[in-house]
Protein backbone atom coordinates (compact mmCIF):
# COMPACT_ATOMS: atom_id res chain seq x y z
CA UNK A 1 0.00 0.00 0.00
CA UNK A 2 1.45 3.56 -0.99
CA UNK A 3 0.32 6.90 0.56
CA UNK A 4 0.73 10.13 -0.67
CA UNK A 5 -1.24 13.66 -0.03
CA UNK A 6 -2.78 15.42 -2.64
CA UNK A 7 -0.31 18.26 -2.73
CA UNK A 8 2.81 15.70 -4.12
CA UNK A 9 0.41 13.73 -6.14
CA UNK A 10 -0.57 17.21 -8.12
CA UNK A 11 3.06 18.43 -7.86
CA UNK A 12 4.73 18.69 -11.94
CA UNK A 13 7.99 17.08 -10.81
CA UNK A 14 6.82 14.27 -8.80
CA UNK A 15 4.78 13.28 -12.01
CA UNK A 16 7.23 13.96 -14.66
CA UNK A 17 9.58 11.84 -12.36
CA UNK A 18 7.35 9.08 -12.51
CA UNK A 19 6.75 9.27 -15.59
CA UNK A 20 10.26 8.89 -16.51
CA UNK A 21 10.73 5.76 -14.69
CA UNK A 22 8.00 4.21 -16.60
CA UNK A 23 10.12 4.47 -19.38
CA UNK A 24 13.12 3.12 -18.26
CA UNK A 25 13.98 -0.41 -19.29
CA UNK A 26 15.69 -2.36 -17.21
CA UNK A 27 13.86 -3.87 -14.40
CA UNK A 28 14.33 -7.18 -12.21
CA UNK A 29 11.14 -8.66 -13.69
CA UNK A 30 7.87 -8.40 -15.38
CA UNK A 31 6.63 -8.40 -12.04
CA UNK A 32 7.97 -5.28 -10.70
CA UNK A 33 7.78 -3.35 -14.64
CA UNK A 34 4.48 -3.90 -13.84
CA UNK A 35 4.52 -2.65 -10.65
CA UNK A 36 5.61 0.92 -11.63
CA UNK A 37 2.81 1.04 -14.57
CA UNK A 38 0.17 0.39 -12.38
CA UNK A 39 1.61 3.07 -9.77
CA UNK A 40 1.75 5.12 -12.40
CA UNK A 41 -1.83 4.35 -14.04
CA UNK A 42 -3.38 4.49 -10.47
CA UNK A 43 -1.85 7.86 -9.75
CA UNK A 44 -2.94 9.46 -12.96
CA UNK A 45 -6.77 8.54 -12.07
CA UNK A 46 -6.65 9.91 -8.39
CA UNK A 47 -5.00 13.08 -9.71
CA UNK A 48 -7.79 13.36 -12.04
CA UNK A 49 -10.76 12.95 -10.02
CA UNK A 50 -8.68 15.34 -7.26
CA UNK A 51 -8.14 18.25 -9.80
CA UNK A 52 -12.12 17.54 -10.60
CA UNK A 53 -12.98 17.74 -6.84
CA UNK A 54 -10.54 20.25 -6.63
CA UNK A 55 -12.46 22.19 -9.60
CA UNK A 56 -16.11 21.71 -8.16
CA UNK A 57 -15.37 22.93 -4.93
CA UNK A 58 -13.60 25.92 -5.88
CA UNK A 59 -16.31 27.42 -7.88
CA UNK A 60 -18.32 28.70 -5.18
CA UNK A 61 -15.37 30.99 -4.14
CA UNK A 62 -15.20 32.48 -7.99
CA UNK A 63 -16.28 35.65 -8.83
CA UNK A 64 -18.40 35.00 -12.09
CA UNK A 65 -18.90 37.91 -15.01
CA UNK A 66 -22.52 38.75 -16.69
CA UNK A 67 -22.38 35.75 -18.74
CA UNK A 68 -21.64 33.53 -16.37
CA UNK A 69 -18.29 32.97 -16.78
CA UNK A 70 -15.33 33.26 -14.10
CA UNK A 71 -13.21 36.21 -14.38
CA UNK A 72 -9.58 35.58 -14.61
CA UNK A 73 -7.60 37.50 -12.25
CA UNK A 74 -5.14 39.62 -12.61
CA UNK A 75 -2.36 39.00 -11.82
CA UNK A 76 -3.00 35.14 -11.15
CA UNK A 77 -3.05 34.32 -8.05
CA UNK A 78 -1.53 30.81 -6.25
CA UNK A 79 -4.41 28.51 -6.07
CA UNK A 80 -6.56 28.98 -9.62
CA UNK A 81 -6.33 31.37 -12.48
CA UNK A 82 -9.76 33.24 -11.44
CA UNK A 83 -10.46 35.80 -9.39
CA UNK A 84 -11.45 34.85 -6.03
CA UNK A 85 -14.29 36.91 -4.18
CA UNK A 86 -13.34 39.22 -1.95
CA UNK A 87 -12.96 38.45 1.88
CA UNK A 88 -12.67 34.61 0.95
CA UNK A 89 -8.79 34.43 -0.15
CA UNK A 90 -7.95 33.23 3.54
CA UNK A 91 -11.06 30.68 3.78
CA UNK A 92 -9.63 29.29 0.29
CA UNK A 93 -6.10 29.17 1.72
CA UNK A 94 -7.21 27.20 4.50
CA UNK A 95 -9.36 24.70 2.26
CA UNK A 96 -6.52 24.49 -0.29
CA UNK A 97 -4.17 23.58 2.47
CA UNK A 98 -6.58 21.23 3.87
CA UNK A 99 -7.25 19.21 0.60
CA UNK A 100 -3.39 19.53 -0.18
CA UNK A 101 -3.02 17.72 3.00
CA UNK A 102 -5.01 15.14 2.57
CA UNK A 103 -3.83 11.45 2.16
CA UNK A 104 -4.67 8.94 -0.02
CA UNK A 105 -3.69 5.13 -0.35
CA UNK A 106 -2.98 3.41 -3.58
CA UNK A 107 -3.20 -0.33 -4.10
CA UNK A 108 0.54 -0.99 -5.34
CA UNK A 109 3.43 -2.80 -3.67
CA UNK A 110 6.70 0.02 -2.81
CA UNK A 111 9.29 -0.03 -5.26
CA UNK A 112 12.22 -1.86 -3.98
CA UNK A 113 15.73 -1.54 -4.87
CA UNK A 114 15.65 -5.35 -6.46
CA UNK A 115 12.92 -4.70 -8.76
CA UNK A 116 15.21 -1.69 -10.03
CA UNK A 117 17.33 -4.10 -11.13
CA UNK A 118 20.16 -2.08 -13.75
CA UNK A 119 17.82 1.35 -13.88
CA UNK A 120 19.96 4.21 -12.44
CA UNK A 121 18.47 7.07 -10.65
CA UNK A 122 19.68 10.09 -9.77
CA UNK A 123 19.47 11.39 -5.93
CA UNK A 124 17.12 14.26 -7.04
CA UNK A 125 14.77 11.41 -8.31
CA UNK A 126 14.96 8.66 -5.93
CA UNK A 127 14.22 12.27 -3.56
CA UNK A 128 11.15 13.17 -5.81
CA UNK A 129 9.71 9.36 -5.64
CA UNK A 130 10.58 8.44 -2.52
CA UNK A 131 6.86 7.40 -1.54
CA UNK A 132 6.74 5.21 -3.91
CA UNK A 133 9.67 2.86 -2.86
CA UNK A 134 9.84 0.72 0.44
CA UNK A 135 12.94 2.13 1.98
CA UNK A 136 13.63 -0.81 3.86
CA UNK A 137 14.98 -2.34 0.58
CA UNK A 138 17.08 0.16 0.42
CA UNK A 139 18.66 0.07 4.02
CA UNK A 140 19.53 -3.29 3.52
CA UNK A 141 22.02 -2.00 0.92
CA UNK A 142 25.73 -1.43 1.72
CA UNK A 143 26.57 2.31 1.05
């Protein structure tokens, strides 16, 4: 089982980490190539149905123009490209911060230093996707 919050799971790098190592070549087995593309597949649908939550909740905070449609602010501000209404920037703050927070668990073994069998990783990545491997594979390891 793998648990992450919302706020990594939406974060660019974490994602264009992962998907990296899905296309590496180079792992132990089937088994554990597997692995990552399921990782990967699962964490593509939660992010989805988050940003859609994410989306649904937020419109009640939107100012909206005569038509009907949310004005964009200017200049953008940190937690949607629309203009938020005014007196409700610190509520929002506290609900983004909230849902950031918020864990989920994904149905996938950890990653563990055997099934990386000869893929190489940089520190910066095994830094960005370290929730996805079981670091007791990796203490086992002689430095």
């Amino acid at each position: 089982m793998l648990k992450i919050n919302y706020k990594l799971l939406n974060s660019d790098i974490f994602n264009k980490e992962l998907s990296e190592l899905t296309k590496k070549s180079g792992f132990s087995n089937f088994k554990a190539s597997y692995n990552v593309a399921k990782i990967a597949r699962k964490f593509t649908k939660e992010l989805g149905m988050a940003r859609g939550a994410y989306a649904d909740w937020i419109k009640e905070y939107l100012v909206k123009e005569e038509d009907g449609k949310f004005k964009l602010s200017e200049p953008p501000n940190q937690y949607t490209p629309y203009q938020i209404q005014d007196g409700k920037e610190e509520e929002v703050a506290k609900k983004v911060e909230d849902f950031f927070a918020t864990e989920l668990e994904i149905e996938a073994a950890p990653i563990t230093l055997d099934d990386l069998g000869s893929i190489q990783l940089t520190p910066h990545q095994i830094l960005v996707l370290e929730p996805i491997f079981d670091p007791s594979s990796f203490a086992q390891q002689e430095v």
